[in-house]
C-alpha atoms as a PDB file:
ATOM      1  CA  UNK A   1     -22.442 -51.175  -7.300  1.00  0.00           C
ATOM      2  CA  UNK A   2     -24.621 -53.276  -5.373  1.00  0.00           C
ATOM      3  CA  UNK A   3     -23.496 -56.941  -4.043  1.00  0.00           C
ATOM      4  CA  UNK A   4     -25.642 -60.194  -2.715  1.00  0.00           C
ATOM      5  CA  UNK A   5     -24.474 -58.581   0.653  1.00  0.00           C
ATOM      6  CA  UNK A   6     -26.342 -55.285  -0.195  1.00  0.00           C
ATOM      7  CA  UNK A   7     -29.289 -57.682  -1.229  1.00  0.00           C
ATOM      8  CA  UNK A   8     -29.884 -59.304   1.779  1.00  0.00           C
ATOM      9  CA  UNK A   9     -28.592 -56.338   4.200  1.00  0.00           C
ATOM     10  CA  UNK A  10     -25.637 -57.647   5.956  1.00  0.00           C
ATOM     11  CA  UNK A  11     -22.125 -56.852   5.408  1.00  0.00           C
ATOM     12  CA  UNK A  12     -19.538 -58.546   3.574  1.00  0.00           C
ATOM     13  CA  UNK A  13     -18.111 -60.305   6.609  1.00  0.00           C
ATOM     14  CA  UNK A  14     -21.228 -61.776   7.591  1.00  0.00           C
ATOM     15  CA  UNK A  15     -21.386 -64.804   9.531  1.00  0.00           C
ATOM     16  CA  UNK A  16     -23.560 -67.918   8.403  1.00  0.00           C
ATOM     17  CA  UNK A  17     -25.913 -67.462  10.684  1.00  0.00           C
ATOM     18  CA  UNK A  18     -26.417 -63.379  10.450  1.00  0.00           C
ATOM     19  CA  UNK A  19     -26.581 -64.095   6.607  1.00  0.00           C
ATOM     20  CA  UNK A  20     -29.788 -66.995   7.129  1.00  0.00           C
ATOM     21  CA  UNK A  21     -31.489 -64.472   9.766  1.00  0.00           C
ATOM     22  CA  UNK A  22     -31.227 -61.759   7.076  1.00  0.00           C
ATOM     23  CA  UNK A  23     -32.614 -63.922   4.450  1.00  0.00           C
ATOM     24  CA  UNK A  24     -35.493 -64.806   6.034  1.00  0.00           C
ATOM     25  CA  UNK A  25     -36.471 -61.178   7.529  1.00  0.00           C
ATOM     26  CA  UNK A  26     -36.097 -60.262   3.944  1.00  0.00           C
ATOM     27  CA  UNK A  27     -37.912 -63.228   2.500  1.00  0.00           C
ATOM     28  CA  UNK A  28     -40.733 -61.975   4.133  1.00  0.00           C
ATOM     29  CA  UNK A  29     -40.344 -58.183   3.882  1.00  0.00           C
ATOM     30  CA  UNK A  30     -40.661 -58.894   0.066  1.00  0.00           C
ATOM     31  CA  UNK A  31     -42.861 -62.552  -0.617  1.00  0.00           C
ATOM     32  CA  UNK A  32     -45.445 -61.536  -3.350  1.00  0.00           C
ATOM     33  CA  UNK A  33     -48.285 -62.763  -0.804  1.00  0.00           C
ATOM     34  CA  UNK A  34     -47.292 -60.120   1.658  1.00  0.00           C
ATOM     35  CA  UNK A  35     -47.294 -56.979  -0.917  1.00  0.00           C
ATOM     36  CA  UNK A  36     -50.669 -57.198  -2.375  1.00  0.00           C
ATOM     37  CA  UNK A  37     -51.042 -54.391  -5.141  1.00  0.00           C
ATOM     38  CA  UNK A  38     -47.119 -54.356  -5.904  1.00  0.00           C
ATOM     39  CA  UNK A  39     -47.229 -58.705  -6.796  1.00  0.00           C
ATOM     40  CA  UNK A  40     -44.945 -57.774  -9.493  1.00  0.00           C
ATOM     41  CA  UNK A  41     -42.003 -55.598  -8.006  1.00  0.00           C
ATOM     42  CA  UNK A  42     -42.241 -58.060  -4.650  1.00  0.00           C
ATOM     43  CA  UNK A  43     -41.708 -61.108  -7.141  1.00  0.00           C
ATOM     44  CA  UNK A  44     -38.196 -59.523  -8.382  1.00  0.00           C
ATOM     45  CA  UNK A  45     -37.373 -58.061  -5.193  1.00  0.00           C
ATOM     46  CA  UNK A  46     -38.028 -61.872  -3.447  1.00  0.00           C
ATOM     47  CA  UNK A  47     -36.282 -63.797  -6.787  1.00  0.00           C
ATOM     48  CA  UNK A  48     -33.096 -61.367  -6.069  1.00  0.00           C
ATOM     49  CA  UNK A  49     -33.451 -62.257  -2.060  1.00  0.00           C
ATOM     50  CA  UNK A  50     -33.408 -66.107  -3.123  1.00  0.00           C
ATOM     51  CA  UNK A  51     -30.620 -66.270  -5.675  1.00  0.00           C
ATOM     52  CA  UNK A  52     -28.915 -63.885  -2.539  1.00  0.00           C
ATOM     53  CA  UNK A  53     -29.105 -66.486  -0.256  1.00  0.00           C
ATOM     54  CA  UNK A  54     -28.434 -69.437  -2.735  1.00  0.00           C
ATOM     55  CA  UNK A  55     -24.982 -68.267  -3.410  1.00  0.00           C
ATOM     56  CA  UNK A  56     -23.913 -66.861   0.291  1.00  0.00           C
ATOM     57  CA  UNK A  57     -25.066 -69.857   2.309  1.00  0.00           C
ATOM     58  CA  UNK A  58     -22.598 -72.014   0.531  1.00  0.00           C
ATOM     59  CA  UNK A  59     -19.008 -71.623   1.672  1.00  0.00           C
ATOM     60  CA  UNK A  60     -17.735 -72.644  -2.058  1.00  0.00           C
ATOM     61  CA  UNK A  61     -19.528 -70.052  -3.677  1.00  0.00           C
ATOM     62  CA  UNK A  62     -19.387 -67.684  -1.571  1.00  0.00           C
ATOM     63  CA  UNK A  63     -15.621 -68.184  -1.584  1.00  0.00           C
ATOM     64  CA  UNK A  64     -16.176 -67.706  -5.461  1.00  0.00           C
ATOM     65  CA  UNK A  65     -18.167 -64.946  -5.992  1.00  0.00           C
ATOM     66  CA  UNK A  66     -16.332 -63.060  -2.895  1.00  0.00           C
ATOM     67  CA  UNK A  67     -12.732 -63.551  -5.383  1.00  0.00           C
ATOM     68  CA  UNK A  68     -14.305 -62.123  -8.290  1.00  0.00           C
ATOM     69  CA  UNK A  69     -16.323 -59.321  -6.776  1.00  0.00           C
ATOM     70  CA  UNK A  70     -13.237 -58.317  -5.408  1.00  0.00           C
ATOM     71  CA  UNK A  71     -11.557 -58.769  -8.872  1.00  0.00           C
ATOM     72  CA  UNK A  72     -14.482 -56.819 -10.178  1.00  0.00           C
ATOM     73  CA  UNK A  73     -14.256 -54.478  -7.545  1.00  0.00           C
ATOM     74  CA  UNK A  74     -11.024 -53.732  -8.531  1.00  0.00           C
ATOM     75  CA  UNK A  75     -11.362 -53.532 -12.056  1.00  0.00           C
ATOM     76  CA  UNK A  76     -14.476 -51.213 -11.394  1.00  0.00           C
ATOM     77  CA  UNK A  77     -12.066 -49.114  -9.166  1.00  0.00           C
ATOM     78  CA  UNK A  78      -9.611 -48.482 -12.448  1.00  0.00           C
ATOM     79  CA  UNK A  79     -11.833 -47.633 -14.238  1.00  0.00           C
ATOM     80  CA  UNK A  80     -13.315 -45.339 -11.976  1.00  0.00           C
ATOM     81  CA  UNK A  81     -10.146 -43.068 -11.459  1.00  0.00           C
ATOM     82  CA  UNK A  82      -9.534 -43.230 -15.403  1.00  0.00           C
ATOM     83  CA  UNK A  83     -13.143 -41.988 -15.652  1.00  0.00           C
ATOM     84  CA  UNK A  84     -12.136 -38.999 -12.814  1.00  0.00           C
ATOM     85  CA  UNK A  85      -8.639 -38.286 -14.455  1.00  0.00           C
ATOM     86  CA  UNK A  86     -10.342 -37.816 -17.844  1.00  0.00           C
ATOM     87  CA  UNK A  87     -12.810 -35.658 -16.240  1.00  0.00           C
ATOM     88  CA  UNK A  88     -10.116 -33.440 -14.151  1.00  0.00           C
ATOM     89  CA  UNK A  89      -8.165 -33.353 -17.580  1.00  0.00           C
ATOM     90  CA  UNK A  90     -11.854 -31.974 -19.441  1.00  0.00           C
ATOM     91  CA  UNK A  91     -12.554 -29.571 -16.489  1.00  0.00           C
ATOM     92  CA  UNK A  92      -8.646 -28.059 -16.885  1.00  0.00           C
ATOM     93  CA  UNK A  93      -9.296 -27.938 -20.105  1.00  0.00           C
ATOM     94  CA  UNK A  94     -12.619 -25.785 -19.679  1.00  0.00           C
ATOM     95  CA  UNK A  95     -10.957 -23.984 -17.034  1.00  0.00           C
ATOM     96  CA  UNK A  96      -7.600 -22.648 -19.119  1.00  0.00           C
ATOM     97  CA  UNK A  97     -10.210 -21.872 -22.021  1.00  0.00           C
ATOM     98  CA  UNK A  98     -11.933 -19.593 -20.074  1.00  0.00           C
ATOM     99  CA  UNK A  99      -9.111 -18.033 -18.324  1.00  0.00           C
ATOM    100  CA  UNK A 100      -7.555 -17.543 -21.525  1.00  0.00           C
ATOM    101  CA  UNK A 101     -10.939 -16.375 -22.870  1.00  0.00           C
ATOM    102  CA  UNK A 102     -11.202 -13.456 -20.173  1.00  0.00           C
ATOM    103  CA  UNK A 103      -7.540 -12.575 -20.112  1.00  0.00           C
ATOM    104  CA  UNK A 104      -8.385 -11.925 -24.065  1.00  0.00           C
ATOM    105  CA  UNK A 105     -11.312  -9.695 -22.980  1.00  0.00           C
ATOM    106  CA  UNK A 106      -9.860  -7.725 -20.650  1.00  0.00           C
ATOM    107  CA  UNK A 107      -6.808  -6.888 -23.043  1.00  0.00           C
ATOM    108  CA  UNK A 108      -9.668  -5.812 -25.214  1.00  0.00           C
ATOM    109  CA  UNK A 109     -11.291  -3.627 -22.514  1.00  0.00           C
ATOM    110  CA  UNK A 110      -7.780  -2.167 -21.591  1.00  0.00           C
ATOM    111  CA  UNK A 111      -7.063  -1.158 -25.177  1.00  0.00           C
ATOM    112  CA  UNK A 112     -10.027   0.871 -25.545  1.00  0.00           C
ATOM    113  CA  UNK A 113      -9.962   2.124 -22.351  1.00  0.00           C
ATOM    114  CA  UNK A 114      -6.232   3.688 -22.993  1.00  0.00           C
ATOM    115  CA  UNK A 115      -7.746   5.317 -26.086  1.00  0.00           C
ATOM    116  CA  UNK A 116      -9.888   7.256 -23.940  1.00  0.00           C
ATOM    117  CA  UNK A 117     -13.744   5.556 -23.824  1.00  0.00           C
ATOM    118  CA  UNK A 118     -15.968   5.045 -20.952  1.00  0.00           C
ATOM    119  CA  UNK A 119     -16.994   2.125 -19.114  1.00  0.00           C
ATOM    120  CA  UNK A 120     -20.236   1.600 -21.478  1.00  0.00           C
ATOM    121  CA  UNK A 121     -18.249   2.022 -24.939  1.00  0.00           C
ATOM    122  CA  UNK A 122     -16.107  -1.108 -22.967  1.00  0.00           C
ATOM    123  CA  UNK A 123     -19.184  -2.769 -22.407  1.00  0.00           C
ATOM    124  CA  UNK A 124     -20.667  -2.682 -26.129  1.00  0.00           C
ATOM    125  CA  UNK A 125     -16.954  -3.783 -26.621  1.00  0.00           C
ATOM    126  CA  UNK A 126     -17.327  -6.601 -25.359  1.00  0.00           C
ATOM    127  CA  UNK A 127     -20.614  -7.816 -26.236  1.00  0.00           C
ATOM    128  CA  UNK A 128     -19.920  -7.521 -29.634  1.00  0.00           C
ATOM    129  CA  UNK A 129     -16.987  -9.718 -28.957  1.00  0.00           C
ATOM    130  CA  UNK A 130     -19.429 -12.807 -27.814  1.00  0.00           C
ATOM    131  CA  UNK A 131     -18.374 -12.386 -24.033  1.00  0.00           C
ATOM    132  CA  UNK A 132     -21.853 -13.026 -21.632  1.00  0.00           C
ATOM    133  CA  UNK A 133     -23.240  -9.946 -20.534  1.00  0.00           C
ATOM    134  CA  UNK A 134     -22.632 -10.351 -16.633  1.00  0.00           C
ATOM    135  CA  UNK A 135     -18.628 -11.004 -17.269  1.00  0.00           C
ATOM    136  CA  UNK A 136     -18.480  -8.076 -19.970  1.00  0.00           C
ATOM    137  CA  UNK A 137     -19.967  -5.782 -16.915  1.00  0.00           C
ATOM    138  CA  UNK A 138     -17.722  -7.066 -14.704  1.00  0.00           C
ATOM    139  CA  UNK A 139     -14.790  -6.318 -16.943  1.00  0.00           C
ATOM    140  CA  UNK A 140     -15.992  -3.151 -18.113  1.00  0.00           C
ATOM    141  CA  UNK A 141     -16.739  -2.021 -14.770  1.00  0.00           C
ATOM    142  CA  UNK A 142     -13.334  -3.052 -13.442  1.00  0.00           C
ATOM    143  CA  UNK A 143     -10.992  -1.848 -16.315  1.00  0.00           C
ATOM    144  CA  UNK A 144     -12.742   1.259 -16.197  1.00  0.00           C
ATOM    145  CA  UNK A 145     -12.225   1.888 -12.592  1.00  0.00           C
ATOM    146  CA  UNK A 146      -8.403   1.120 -12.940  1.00  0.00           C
ATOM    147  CA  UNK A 147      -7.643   3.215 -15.630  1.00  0.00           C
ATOM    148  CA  UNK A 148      -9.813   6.438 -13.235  1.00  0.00           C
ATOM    149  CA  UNK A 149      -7.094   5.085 -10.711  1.00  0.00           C
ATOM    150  CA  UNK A 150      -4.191   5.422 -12.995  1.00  0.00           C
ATOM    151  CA  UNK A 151      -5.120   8.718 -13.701  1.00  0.00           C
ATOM    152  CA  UNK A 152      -5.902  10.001 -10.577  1.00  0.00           C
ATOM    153  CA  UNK A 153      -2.255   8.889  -9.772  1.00  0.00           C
ATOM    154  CA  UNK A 154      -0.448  10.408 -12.725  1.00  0.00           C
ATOM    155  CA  UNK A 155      -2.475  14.123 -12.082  1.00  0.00           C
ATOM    156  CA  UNK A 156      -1.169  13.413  -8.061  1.00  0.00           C
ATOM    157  CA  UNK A 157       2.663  12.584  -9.087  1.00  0.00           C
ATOM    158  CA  UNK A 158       2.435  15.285 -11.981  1.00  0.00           C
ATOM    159  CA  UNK A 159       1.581  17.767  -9.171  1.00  0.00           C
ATOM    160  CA  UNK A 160       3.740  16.587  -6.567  1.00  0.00           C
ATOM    161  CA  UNK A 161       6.862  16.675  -9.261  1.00  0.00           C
ATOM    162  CA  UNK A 162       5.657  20.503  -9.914  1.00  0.00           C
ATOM    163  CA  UNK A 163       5.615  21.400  -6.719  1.00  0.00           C
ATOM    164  CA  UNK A 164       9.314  20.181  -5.823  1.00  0.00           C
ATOM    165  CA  UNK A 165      10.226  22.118  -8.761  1.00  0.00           C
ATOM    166  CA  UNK A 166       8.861  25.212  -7.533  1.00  0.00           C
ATOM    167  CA  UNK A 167      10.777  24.948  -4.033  1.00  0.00           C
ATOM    168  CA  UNK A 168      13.964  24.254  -5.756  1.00  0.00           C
ATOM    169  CA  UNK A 169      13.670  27.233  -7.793  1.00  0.00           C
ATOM    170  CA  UNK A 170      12.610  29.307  -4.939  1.00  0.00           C
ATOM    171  CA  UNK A 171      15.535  27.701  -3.006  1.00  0.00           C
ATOM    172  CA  UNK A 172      18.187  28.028  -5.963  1.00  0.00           C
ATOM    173  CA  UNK A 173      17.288  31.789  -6.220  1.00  0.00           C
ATOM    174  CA  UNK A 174      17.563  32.008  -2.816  1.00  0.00           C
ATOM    175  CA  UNK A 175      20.723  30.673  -2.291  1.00  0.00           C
ATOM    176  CA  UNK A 176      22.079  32.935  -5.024  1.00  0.00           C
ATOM    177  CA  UNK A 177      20.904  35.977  -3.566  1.00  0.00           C
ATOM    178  CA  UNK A 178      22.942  35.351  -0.015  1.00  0.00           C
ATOM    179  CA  UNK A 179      26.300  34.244  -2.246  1.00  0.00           C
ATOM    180  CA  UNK A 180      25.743  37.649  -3.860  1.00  0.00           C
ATOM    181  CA  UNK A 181      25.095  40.148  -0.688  1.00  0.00           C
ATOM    182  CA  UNK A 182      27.907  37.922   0.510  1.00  0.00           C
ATOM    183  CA  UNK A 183      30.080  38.702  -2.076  1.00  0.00           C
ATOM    184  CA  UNK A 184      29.295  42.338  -2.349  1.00  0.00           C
ATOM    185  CA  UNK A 185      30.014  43.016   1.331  1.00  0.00           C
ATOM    186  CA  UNK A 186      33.679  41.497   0.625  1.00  0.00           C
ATOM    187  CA  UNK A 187      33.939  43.452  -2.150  1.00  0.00           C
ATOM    188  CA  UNK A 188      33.414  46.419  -0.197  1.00  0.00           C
ATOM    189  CA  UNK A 189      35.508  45.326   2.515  1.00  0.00           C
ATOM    190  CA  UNK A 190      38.438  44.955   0.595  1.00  0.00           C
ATOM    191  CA  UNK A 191      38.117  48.073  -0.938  1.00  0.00           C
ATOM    192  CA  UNK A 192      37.963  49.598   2.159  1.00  0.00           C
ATOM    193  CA  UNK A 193      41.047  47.824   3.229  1.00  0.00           C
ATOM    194  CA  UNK A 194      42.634  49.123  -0.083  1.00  0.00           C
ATOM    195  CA  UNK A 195      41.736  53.307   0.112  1.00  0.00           C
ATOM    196  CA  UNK A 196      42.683  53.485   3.749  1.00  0.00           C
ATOM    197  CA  UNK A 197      46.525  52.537   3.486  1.00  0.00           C
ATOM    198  CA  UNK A 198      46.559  54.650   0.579  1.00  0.00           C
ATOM    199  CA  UNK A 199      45.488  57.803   2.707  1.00  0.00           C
ATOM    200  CA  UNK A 200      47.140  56.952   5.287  1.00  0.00           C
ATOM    201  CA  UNK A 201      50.303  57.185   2.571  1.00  0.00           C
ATOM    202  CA  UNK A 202      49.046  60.096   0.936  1.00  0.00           C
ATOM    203  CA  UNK A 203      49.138  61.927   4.427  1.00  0.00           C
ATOM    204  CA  UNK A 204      52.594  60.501   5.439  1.00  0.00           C
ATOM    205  CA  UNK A 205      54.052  61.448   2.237  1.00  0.00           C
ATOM    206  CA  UNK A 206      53.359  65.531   2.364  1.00  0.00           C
ATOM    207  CA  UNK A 207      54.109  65.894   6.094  1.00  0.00           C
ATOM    208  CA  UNK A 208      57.306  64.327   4.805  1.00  0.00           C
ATOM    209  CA  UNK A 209      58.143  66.267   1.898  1.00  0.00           C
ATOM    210  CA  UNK A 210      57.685  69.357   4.024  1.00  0.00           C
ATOM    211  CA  UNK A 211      59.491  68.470   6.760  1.00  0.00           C
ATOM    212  CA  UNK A 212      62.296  67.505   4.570  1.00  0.00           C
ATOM    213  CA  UNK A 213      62.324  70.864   2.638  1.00  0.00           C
ATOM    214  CA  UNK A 214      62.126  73.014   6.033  1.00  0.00           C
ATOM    215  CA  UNK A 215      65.580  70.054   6.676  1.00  0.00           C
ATOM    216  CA  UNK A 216      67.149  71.623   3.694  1.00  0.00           C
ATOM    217  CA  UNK A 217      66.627  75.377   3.275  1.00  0.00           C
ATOM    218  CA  UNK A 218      68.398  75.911   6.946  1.00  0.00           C
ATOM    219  CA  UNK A 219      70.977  73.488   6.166  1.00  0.00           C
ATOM    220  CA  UNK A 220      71.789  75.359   2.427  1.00  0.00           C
ATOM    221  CA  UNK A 221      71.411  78.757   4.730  1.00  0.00           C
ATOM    222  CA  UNK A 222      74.057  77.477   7.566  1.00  0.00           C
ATOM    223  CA  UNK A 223      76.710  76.127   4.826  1.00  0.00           C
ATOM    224  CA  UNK A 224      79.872  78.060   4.937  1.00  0.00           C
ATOM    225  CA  UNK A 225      80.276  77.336   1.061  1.00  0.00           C
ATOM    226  CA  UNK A 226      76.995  78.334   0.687  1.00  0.00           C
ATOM    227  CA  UNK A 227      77.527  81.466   2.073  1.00  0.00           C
ATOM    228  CA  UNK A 228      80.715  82.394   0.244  1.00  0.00           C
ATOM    229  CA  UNK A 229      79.174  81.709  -2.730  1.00  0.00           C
ATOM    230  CA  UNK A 230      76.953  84.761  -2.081  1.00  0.00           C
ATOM    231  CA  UNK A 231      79.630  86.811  -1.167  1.00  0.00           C
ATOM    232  CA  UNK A 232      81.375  86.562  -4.227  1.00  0.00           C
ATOM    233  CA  UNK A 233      78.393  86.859  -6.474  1.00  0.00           C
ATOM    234  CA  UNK A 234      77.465  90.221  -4.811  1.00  0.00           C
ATOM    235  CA  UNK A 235      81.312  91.470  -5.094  1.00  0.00           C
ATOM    236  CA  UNK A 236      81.236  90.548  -9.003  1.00  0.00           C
ATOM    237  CA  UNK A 237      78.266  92.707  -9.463  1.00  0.00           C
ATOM    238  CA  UNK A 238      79.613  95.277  -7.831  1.00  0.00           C
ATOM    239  CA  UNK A 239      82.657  95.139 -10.082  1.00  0.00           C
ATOM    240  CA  UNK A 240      80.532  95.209 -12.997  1.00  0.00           C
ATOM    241  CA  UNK A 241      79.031  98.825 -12.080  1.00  0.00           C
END
C-alpha cells in the first residue's frame, strides 16, 4: 500500500523541512519538461508529487490523513490476516485431501500386493485409479519393497523356529537316553544286590544242615536209651527163631 510518504520518499516521521527538500528533488526528478519522450507518465508521476506535498506540508492535514491512514492501515491489516487464515484453512484443506488421497492409494497397493502381484500390476493399479503417474511409482515401488521385506522376515523366523525345534528334539532324545542307561545300571545294581545275599544263604544253609545232621547221628549213637533200644530189638528176634 503506498502512502504520500512513499510518494515523495521520506518516511512517515518526516520533519517539515526533510518533507519540502524531498518535494522539490522529486519535483524535478519527474517535471514533464525534464522527461522528454515519457511527457505523459512524468505528468502523473509530477501531479502525484504535488498533491504529495499539498497535503504533508500542512500540519492539519497531515494530522488528518496520518489518523486515517493509520485507521486504514489497520483496517487493511484485518483484512489481511482474514485473507491469510482463509488461505491456511484452503491449503489444510488441500493438504488433508491429499493425505487422505494417498493413504487411500497405498491401502490399494497393499491389498494387491498381499494377494501376491508385482510392483508393475501395483502400478497399473493405481493408474487406473486416477493417482499421477510419479506418486503411483512411488507407491508401487515402496509397497512392493515392504511386502519383499515382510517376506524375507517370515522365511528367516520360519527357519529360525525350525531350527530350535530340531535342537529340542535332539536334546529331548538325548536326555532320555542318559535317564534310561541310568536307570538300567540301577536296575542291574539292585539285582546284583538281590542274588548275592541269596547265595550267600543258599551256601550258609547246606553247610548248616550238614553240620547239624553229623550233630545228631553221634548224639542218637551215644544215647543210653538209644542203645537199649537195640538191645532189646536184637533179643526179640532172637526169641522169635
Amino acid at each position: 500500500m503506498t502512502t504520500l510518504y512513499d510518494t515523495l520518499g521520506v518516511h512517515a516521521h518526516a520533519t517539515d523541512d526533510e518533507i519540502k527538500r524531498a518535494y522539490r528533488k522529486a519535483a524535478m526528478k519527474w517535471h514533464p519538461d525534464r522527461n522528454s519522450g515519457a511527457e505523459e507518465v512524468a505528468r502523473a508521476a509530477f501531479q502525484e508529487i504535488k498533491d504529495a506535498y499539498a497535503i504533508l506540508s500542512d500540519a492539519a492535514q497531515r494530522k488528518v490523513y496520518d489518523a486515517v491512514y493509520a485507521e486504514q492501515m489497520r483496517g487493511w491489516e484485518a483484512q489481511r490476516t482474514r485473507q491469510q487464515q482463509a488461505q491456511a484453512k484452503r491449503e489444510a484443506a488441500a493438504r488433508a485431501a491429499d493425505e487422505a488421497a494417498y493413504a487411500e492409494m497405498v491401502s490399494v497397493a497393499i491389498r494387491f500386493a498381499d494377494e501376491g502381484h508385482n510392483r508393475d500390476v501395483l502400478f497399473g493399479v493405481l493408474l487406473g485409479r486416477q493417482c499421477e503417474a510419479r506418486r503411483a511409482a512411488q507407491i508401487a515401488d515402496s509397497v512392493a519393497a515392504l511386502q519383499a521385506s515382510r517376506r524375507e522376515a517370515a522365511r528367516t523366523e520360519a527357519a529360525a523356529a525350525a531350527s530350535e525345534a530340531s535342537h529340542s528334539n535332539d536334546t529331548d532324545e538325548a536326555a532320555e537316553a542318559t535317564a534310561s542307561g541310568h536307570a538300567d545300571a540301577a536296575a542291574a545294581k539292585d539285582a546284583a544286590a538281590r542274588d548275592v545275599p541269596g547265595k550267600r544263604a543258599g551256601q550258609t544253609s547246606q553247610p548248616n544242615h550238614a553240620s547239624h545232621a553229623k550233630r545228631e547221628d553221634p548224639t542218637t549213637d551215644a544215647h543210653p536209651a538209644g542203645a537199649l533200644g537195640g538191645l532189646w530189638f536184637q533179643f526179640l528176634n532172637g526169641l522169635r527163631f
